[in-house]
C-alpha atoms as a PDB file:
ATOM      1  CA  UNK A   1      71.399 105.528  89.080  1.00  0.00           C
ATOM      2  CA  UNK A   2      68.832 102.631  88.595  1.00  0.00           C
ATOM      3  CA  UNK A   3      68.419  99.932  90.853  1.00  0.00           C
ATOM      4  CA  UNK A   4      69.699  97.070  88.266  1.00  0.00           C
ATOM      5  CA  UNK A   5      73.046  99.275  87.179  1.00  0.00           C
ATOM      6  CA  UNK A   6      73.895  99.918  91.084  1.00  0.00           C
ATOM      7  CA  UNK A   7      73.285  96.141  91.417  1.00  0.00           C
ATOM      8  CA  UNK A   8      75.878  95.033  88.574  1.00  0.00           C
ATOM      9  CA  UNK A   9      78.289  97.815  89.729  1.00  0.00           C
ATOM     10  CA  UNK A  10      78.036  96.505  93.512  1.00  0.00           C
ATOM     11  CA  UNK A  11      78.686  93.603  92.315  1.00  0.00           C
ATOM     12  CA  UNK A  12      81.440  94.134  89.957  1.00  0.00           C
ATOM     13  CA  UNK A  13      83.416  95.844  92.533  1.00  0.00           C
ATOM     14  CA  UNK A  14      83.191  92.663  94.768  1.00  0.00           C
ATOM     15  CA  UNK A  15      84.399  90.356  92.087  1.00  0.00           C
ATOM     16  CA  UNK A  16      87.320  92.813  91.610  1.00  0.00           C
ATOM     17  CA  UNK A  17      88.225  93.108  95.382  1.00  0.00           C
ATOM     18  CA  UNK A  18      87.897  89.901  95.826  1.00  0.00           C
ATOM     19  CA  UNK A  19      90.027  88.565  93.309  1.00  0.00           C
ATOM     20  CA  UNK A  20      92.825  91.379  93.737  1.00  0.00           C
ATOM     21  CA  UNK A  21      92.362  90.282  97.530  1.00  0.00           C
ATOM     22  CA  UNK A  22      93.074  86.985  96.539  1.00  0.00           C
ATOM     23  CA  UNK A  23      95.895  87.234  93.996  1.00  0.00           C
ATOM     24  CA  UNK A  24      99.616  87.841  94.852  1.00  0.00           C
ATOM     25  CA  UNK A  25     100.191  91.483  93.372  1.00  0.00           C
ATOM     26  CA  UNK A  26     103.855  92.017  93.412  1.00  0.00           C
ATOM     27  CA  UNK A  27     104.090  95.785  92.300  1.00  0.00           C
ATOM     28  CA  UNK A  28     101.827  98.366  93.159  1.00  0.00           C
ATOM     29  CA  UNK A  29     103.182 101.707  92.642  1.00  0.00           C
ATOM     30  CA  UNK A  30     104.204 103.651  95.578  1.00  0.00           C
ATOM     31  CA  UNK A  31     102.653 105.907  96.802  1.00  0.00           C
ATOM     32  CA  UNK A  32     105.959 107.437  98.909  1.00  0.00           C
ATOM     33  CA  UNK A  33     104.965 105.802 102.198  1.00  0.00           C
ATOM     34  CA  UNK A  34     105.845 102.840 104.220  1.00  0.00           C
ATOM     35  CA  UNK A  35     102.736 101.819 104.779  1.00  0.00           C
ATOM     36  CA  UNK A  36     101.145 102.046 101.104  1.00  0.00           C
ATOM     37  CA  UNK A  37      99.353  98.553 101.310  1.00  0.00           C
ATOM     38  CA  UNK A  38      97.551 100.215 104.381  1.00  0.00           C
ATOM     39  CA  UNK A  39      96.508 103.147 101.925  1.00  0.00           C
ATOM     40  CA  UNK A  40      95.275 101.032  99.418  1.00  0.00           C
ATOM     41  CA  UNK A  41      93.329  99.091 101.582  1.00  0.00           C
ATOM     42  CA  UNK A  42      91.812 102.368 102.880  1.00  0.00           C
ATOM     43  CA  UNK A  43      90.865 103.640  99.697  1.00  0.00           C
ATOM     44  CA  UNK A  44      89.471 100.154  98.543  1.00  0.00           C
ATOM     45  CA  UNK A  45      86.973 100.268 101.685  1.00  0.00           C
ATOM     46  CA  UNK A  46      85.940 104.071 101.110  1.00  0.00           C
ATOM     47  CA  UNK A  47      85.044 102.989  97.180  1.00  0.00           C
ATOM     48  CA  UNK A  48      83.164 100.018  98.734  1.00  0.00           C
ATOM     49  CA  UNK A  49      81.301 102.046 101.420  1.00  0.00           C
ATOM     50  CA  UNK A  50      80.555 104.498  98.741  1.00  0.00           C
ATOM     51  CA  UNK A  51      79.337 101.864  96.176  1.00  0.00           C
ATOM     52  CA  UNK A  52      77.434  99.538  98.553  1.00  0.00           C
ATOM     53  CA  UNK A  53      75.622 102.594  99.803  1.00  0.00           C
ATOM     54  CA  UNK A  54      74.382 103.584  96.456  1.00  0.00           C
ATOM     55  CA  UNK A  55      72.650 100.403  95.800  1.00  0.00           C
ATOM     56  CA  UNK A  56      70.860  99.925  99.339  1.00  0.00           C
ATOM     57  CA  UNK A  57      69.829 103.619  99.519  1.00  0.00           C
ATOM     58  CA  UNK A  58      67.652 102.288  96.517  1.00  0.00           C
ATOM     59  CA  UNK A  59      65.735  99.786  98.997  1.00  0.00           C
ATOM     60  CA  UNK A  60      63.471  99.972 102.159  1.00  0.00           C
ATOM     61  CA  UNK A  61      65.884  99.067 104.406  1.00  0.00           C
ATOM     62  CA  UNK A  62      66.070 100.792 107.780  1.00  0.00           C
ATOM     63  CA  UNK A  63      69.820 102.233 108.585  1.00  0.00           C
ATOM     64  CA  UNK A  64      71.467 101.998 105.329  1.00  0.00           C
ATOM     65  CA  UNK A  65      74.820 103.325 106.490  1.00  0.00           C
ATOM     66  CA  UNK A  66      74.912 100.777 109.133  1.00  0.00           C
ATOM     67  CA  UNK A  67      74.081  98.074 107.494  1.00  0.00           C
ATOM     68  CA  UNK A  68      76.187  98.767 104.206  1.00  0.00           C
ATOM     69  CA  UNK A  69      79.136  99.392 106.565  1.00  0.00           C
ATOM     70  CA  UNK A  70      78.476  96.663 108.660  1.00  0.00           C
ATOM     71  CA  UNK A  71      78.327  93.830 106.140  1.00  0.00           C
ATOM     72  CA  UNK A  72      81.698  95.357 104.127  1.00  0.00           C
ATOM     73  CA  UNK A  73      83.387  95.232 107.608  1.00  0.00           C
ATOM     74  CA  UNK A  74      82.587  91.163 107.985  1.00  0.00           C
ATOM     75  CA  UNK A  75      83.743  90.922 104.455  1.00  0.00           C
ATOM     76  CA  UNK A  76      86.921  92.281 104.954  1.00  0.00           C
ATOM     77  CA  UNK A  77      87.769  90.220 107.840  1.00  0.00           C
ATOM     78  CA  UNK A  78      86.509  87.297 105.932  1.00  0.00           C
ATOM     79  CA  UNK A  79      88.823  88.220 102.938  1.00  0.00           C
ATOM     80  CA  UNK A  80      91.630  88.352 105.510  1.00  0.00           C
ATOM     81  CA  UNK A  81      90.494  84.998 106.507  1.00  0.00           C
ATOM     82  CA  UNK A  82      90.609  83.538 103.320  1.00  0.00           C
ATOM     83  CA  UNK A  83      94.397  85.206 102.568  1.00  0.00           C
ATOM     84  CA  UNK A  84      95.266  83.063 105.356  1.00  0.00           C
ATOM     85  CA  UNK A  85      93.582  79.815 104.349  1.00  0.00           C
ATOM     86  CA  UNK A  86      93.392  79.559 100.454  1.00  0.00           C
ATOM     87  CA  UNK A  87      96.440  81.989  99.382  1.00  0.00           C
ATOM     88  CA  UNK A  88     100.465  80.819  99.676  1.00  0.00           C
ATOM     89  CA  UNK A  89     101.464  84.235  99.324  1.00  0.00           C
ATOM     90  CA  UNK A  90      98.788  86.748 101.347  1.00  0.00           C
ATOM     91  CA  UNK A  91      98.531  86.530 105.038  1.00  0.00           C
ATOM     92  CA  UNK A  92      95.696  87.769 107.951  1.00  0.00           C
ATOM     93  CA  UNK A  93      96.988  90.920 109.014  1.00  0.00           C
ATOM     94  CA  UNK A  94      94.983  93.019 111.717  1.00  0.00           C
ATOM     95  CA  UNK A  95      96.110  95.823 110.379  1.00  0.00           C
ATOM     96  CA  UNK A  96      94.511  95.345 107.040  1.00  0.00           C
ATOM     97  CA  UNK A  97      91.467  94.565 109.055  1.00  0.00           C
ATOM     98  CA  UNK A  98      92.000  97.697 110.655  1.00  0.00           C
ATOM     99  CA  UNK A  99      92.245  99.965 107.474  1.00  0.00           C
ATOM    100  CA  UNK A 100      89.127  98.531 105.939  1.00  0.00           C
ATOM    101  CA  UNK A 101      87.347  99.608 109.003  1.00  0.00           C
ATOM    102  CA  UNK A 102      88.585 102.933 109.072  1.00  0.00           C
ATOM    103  CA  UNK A 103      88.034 103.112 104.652  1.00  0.00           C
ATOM    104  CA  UNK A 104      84.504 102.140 105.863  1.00  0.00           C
ATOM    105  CA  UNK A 105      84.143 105.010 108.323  1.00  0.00           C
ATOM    106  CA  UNK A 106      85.381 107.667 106.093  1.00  0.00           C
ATOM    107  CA  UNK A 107      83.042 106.157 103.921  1.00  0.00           C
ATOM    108  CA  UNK A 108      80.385 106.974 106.000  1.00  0.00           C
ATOM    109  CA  UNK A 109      81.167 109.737 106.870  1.00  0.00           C
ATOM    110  CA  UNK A 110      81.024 110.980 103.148  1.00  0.00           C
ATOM    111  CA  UNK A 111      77.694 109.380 102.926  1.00  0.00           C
ATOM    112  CA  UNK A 112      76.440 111.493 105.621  1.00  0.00           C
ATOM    113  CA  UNK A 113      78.133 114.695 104.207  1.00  0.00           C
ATOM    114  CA  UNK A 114      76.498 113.812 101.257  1.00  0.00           C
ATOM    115  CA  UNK A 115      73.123 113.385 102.418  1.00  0.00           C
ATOM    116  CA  UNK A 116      73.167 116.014 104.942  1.00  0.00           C
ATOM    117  CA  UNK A 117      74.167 118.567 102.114  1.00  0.00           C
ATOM    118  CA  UNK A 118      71.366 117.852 100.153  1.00  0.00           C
ATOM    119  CA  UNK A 119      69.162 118.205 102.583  1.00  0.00           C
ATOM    120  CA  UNK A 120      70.130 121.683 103.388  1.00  0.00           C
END
């Protein structure tokens, strides 16, 4: 994918998250669990990891996991921090925190599947 598309699709996706982050979103469908926001904020994280990597495999920067997973991590918790400050109807919750982390890490993970597959 060229650099300028991965760009506006990284960036796209951030708008989105952000603003669903932000917005009171009464119904999601159910996924059959009790802890389907957790889910969702799993899979949000993975799509993120997977996204963000794209782009910055496309530049010379050193430890492109790392630093794609690092920088979505801080993100999260500042989302989480912002839910708490600028929204009446989302709260911080460490567990949300928690679930972005681990959507990162599967992310990774992926990434390295990925990579390591192609190499072979």
């Amino acid at each position: 994918m060229p650099k300028p598309i991965a760009l506006i699709l990284l960036l796209a996706y951030v708008v989105a998250l952000t603003s669903l982050s932000l917005m009171n979103i009464h119904k999601m469908p159910s996924l059959g669990s009790s802890f389907d926001d957790k889910l969702y904020h799993l899979g949000a994280y993975v799509v993120f990891m997977l996204i963000s990597f794209n782009f910055f495999r496309q530049t010379q920067l050193k430890h492109k996991i790392l630093v794609s997973g690092a920088i979505i991590v801080l993100y999260g918790i500042i989302i989480e921090v912002l839910q708490q400050t600028l929204s009446t109807t989302r709260t911080l919750d460490v567990y949300d925190m928690l679930a972005n982390f681990i959507g990162v890490v599967v992310g990774a993970i992926i990434i390295k599947l990925m990579v390591n597959l192609k190499l072979n």
